[in-house]
N, C-alpha and C. Protein backbone atom coordinates (compact mmCIF):
# COMPACT_ATOMS: atom_id res chain seq x y z
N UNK A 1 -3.94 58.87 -6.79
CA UNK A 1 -3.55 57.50 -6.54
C UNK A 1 -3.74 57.22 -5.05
N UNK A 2 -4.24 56.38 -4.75
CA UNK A 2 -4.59 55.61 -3.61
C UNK A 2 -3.99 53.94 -3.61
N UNK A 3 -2.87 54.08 -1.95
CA UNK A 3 -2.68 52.83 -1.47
C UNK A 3 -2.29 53.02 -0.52
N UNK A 4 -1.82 51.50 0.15
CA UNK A 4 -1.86 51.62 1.75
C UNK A 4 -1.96 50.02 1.96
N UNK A 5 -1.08 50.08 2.89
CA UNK A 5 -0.81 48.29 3.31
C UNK A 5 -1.46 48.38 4.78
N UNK A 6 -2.25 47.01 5.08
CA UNK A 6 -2.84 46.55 6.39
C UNK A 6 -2.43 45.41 6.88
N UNK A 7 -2.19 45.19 8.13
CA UNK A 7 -1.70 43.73 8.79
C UNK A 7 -2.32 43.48 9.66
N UNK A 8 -2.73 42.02 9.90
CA UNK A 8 -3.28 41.54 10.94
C UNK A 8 -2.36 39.97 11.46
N UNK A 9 -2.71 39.56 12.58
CA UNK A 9 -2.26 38.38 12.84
C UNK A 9 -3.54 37.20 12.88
N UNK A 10 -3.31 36.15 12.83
CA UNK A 10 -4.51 35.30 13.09
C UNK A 10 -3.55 33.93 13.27
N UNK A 11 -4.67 33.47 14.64
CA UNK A 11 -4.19 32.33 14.59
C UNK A 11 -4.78 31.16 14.29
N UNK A 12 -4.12 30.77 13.31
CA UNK A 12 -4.07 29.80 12.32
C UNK A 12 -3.21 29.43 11.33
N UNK A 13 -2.89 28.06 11.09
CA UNK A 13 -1.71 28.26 9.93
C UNK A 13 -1.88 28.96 8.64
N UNK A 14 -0.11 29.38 8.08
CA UNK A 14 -0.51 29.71 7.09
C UNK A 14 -0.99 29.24 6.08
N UNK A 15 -1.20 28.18 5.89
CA UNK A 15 -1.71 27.42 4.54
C UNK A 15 -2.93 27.35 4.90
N UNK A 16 -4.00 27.58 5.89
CA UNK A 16 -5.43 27.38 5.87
C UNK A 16 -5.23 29.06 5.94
N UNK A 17 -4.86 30.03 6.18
CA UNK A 17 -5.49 31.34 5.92
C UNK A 17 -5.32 31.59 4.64
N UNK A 18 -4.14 31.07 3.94
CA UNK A 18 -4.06 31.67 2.29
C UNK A 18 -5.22 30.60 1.56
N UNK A 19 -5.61 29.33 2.15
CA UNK A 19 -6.67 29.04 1.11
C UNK A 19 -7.76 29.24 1.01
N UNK A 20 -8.25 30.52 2.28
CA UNK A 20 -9.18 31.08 2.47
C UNK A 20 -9.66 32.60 1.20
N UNK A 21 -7.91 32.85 1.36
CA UNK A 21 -8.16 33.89 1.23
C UNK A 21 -7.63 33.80 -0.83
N UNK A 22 -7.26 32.95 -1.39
CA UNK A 22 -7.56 32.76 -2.50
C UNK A 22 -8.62 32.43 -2.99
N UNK A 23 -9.48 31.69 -2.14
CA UNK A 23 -10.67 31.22 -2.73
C UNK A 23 -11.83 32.00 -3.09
N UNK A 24 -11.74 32.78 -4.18
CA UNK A 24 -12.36 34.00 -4.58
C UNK A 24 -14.58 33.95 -3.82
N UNK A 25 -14.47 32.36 -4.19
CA UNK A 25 -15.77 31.93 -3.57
C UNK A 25 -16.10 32.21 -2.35
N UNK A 26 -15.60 32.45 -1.17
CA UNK A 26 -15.47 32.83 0.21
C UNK A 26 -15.73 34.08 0.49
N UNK A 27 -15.05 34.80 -0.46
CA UNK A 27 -14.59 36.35 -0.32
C UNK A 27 -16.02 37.24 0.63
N UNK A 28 -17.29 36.88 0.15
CA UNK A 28 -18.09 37.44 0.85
C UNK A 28 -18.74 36.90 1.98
N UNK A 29 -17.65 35.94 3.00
CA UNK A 29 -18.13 35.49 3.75
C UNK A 29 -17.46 36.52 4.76
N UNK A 30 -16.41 37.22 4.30
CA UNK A 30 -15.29 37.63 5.02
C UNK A 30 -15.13 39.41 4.66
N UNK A 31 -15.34 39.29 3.35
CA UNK A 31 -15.37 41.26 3.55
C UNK A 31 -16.52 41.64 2.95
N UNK A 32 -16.76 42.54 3.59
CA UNK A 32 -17.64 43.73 3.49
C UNK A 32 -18.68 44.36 2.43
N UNK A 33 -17.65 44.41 1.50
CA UNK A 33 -17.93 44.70 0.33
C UNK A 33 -18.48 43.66 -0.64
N UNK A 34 -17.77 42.42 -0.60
CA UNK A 34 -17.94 41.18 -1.38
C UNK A 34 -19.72 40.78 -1.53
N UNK A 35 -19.68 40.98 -2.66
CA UNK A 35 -21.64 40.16 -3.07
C UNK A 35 -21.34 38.25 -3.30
N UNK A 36 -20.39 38.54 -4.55
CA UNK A 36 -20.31 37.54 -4.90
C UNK A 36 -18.98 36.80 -5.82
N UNK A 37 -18.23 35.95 -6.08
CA UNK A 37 -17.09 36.11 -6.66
C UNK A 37 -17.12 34.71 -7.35
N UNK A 38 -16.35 34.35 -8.77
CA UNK A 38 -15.80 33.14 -9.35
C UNK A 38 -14.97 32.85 -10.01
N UNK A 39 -14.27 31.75 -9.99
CA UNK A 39 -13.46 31.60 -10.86
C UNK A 39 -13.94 31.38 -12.09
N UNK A 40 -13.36 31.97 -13.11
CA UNK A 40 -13.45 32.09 -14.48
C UNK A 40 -12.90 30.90 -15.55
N UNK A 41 -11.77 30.63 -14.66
CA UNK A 41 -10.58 29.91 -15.43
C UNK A 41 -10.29 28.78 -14.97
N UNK A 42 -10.81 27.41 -15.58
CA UNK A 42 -9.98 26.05 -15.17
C UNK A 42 -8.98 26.07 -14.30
N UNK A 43 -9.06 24.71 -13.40
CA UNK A 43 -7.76 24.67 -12.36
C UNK A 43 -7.85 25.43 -11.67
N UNK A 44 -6.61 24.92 -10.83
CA UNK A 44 -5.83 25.56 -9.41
C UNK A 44 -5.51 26.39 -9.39
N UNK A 45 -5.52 27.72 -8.30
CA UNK A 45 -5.58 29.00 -8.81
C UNK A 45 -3.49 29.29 -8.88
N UNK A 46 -3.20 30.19 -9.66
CA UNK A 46 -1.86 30.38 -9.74
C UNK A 46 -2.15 31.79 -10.91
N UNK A 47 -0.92 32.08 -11.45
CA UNK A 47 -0.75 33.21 -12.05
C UNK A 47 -1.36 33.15 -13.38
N UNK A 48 -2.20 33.86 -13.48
CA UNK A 48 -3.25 34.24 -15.06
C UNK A 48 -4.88 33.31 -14.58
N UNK A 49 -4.80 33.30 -13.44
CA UNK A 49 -6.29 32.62 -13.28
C UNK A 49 -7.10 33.83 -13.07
N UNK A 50 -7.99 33.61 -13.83
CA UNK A 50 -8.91 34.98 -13.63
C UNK A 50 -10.43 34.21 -13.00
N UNK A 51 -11.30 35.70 -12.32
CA UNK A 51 -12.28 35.48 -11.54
C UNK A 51 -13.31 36.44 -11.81
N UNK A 52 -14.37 36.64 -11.69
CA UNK A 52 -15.90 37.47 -11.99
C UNK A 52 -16.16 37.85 -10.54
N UNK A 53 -15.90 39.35 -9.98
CA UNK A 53 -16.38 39.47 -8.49
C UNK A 53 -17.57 40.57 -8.97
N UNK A 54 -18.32 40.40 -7.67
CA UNK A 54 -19.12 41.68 -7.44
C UNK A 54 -19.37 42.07 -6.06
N UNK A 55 -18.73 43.73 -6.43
CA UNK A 55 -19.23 44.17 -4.45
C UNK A 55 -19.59 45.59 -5.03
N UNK A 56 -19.79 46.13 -3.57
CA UNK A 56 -20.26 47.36 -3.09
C UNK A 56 -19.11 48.62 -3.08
N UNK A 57 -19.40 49.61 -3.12
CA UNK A 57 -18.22 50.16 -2.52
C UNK A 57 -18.95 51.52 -2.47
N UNK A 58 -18.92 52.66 -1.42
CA UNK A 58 -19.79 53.58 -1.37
C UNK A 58 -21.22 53.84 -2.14
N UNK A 59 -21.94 52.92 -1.57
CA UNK A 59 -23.01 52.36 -2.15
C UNK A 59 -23.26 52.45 -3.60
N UNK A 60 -22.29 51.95 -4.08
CA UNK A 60 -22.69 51.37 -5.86
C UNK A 60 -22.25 50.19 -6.03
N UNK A 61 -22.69 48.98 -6.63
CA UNK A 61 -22.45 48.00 -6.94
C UNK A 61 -21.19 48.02 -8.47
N UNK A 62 -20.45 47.36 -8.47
CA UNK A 62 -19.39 47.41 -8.62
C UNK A 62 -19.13 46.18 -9.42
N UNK A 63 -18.84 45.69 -10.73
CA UNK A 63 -18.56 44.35 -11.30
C UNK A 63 -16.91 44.03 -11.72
N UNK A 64 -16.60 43.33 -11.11
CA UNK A 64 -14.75 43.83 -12.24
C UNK A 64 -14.62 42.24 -12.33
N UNK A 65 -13.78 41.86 -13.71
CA UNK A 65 -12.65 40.84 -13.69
C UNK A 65 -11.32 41.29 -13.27
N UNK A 66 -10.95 39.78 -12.32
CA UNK A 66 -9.50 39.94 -12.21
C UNK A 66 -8.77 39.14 -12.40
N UNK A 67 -6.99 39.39 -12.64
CA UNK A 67 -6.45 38.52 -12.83
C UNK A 67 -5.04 37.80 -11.57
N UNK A 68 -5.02 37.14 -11.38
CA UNK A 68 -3.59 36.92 -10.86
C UNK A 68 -2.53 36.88 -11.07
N UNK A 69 -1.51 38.05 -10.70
CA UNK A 69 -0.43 38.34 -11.35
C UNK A 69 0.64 37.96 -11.07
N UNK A 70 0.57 37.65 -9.57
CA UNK A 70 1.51 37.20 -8.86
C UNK A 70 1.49 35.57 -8.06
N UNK A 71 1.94 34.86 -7.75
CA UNK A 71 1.48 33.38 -6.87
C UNK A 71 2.39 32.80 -6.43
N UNK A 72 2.33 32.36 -4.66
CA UNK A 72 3.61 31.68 -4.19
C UNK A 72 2.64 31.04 -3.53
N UNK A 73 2.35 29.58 -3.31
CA UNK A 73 1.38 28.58 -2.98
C UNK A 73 1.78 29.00 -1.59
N UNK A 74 0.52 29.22 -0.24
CA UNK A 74 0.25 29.39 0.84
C UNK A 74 1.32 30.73 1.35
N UNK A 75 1.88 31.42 0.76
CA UNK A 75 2.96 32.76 0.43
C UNK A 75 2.33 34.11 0.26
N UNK A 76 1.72 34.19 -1.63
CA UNK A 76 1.66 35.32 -1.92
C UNK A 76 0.86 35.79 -2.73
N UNK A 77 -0.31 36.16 -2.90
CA UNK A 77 -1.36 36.27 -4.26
C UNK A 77 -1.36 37.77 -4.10
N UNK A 78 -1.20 38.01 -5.61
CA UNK A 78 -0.86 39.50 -6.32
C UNK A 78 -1.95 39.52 -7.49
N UNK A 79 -2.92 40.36 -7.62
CA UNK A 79 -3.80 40.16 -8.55
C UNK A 79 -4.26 42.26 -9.13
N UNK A 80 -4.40 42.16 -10.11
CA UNK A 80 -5.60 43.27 -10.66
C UNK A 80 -6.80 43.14 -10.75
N UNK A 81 -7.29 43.97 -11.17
CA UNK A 81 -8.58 43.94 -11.80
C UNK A 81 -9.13 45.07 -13.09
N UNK A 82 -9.98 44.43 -14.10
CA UNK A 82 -10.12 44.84 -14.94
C UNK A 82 -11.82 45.72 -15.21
N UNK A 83 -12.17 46.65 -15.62
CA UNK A 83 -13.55 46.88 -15.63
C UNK A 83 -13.72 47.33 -14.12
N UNK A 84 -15.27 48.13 -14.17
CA UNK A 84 -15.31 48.82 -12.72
C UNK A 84 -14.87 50.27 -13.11
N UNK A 85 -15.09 50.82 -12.04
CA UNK A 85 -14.99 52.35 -12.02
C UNK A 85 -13.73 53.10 -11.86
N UNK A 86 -12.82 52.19 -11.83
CA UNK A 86 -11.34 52.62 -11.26
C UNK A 86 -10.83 51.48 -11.10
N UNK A 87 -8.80 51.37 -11.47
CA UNK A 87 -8.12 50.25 -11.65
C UNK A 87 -7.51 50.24 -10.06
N UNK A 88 -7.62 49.34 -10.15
CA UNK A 88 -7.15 48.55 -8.79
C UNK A 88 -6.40 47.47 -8.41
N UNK A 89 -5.41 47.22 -7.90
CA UNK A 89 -4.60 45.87 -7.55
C UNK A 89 -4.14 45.99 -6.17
N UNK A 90 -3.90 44.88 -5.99
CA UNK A 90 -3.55 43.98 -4.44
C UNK A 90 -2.85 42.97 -4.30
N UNK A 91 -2.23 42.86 -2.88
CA UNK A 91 -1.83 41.44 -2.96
C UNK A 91 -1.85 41.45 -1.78
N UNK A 92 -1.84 39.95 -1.49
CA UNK A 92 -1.89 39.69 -0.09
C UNK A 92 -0.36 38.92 0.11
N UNK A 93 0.13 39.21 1.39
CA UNK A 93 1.46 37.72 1.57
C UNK A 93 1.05 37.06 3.26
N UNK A 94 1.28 36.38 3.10
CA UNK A 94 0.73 35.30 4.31
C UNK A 94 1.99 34.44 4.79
N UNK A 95 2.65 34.87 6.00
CA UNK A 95 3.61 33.98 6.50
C UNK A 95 3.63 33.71 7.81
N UNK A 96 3.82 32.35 8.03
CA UNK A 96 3.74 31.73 9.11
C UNK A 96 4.13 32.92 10.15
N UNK A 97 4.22 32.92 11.20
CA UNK A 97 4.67 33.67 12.61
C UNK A 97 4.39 33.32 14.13
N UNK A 98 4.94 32.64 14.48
CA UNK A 98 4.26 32.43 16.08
C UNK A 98 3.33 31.16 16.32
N UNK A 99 1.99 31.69 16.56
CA UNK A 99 1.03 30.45 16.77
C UNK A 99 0.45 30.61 15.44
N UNK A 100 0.35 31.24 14.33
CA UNK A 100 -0.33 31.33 13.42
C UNK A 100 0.75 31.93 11.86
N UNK A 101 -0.63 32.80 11.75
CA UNK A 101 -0.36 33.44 10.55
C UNK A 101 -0.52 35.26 10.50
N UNK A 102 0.75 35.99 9.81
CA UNK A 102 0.96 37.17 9.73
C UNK A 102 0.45 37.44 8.24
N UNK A 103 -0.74 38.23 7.94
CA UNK A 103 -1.48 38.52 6.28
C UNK A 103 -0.94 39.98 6.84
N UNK A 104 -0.23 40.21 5.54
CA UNK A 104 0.12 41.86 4.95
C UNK A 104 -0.97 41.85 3.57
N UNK A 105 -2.18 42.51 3.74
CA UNK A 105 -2.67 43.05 2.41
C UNK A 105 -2.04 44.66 1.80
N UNK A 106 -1.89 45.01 0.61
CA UNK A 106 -1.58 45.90 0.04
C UNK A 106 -2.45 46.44 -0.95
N UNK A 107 -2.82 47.54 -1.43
CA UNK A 107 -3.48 48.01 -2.25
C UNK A 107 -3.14 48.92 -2.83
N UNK A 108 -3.48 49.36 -4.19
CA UNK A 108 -3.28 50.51 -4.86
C UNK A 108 -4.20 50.80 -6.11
N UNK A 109 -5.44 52.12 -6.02
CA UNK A 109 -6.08 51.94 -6.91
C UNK A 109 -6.03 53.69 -7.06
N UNK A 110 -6.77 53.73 -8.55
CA UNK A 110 -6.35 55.27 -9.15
C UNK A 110 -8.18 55.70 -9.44
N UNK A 111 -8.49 56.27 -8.31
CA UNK A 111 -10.12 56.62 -8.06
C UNK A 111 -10.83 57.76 -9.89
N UNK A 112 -11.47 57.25 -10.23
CA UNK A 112 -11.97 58.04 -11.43
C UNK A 112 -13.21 58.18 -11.35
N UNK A 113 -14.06 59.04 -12.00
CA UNK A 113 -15.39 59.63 -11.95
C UNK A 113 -15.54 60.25 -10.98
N UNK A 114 -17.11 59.83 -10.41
CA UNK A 114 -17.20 60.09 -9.00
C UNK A 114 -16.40 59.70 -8.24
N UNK A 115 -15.74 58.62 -8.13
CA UNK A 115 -14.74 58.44 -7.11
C UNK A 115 -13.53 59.14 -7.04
N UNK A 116 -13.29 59.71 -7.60
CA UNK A 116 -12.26 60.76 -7.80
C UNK A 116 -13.08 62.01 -7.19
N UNK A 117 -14.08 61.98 -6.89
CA UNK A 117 -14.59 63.50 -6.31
C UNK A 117 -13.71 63.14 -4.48
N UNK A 118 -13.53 62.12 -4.02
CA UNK A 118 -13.95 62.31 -3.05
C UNK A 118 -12.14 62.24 -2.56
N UNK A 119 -10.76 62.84 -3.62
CA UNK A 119 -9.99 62.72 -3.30
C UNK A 119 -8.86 61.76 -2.53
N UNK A 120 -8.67 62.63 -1.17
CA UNK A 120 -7.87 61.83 -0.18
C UNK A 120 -8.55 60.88 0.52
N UNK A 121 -9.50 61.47 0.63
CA UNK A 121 -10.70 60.51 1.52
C UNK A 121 -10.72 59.08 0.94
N UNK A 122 -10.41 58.95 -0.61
CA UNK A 122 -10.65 57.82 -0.86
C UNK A 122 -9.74 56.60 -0.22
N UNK A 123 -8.28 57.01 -0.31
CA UNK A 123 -7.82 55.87 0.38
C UNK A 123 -7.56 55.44 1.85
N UNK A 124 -7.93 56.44 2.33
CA UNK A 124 -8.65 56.27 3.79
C UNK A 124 -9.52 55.38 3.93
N UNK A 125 -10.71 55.13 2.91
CA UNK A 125 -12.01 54.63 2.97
C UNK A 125 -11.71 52.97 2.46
N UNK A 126 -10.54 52.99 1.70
CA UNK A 126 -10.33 52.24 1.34
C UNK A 126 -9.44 50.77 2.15
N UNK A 127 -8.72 51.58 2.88
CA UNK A 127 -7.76 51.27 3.83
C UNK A 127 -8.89 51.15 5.03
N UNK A 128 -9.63 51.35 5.50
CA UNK A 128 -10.27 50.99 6.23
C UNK A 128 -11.17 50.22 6.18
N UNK A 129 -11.48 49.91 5.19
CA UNK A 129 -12.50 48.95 4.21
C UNK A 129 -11.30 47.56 4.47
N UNK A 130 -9.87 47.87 4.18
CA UNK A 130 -9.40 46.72 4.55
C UNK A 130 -8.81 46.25 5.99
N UNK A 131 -8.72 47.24 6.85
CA UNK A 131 -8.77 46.94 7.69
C UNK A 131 -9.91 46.28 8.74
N UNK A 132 -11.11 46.48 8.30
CA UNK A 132 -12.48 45.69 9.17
C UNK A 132 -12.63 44.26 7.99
N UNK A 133 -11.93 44.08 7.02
CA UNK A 133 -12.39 43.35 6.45
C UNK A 133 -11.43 42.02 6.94
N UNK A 134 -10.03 42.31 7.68
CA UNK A 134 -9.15 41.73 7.69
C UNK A 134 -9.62 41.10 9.43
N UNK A 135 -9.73 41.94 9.81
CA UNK A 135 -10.20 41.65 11.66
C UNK A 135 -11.73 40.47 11.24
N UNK A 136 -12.43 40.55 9.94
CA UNK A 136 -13.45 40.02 10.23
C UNK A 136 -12.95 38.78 9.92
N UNK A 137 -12.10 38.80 8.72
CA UNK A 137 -11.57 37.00 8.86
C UNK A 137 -10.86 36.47 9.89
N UNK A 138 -10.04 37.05 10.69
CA UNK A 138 -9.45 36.60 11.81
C UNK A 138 -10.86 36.52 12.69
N UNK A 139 -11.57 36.60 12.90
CA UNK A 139 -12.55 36.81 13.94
C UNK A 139 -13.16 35.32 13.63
N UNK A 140 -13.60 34.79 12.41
CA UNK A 140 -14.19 33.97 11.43
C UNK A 140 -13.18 33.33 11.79
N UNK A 141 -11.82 32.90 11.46
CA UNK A 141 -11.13 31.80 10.96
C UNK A 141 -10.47 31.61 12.53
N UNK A 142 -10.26 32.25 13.05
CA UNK A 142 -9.83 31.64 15.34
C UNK A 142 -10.81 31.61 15.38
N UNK A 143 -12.64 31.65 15.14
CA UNK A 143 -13.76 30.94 15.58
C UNK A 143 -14.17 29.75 14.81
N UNK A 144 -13.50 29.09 14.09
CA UNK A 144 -13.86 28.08 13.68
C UNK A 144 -15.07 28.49 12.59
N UNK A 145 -15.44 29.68 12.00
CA UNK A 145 -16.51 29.74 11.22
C UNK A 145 -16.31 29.81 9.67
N UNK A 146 -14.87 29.77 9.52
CA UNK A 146 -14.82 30.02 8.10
C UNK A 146 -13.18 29.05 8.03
N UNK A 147 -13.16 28.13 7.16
CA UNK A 147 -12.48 27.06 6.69
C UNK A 147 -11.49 27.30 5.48
């Protein structure tokens, strides 16, 4: 089992970083891994909205549905995912602080197949995967490049 929580600050409010960071459509403007992502499900996103992503992750392409499990409008998105090589969930919480916004992401996924070869390492890789992914939206969203 692999998890591990990351924090960053950014300044910006919290209600423009959480609608960044729900908007499954964005996702690969901002991490790493992200190819491509959608919503699946009618409406405003909240709890049971599901989405179609695709990324990378130690160079294999990677397809999963997910769902949203958790939702506190500009607060808290808690989601899984289904399909893919290994189960995985997250959430992000986003609260105001200072001049901006404080994002705690969290993760926890249970590495199988090959990804299970590579042990401890994995959530290292993983956790660091969210940590450059988190500096790149703050980098993006205090430069005015991502909305």
């Amino acid at each position: 089992m692999a998890h591990g929580t990351v924090n960053v600050h950014i300044s910006r409010s919290a209600g423009d970083v959480f609608a960044v960071i729900v908007d499954v459509s964005k996702n690969a403007r901002w991490s790493s891994s992200a190819v491509e992502g959608r919503q699946t499900s009618p409406g405003p996103v909240g709890v049971g909205t599901t989405a179609h992503e695709v990324s990378t992750f130690l160079g294999r392409r990677i397809e999963v549905d997910s769902v949203v499990t958790e939702f506190i409008l500009d607060q808290r998105l808690a989601y899984r995912t289904a399909g893919g090589p290994f189960p995985f969930s997250g959430s992000f919480d986003v609260t105001a602080e200072g001049d901006g916004a404080q994002v705690t992401a969290t993760f926890e996924a249970t590495p199988a197949g090959v990804f299970a070869l590579f042990g401890p390492l994995f959530a290292r890789l993983v956790r660091r995967k969210f940590e450059l992914d988190l500096a790149r939206l703050k980098r993006l969203m205090e430069g005015g490049e991502l909305q």
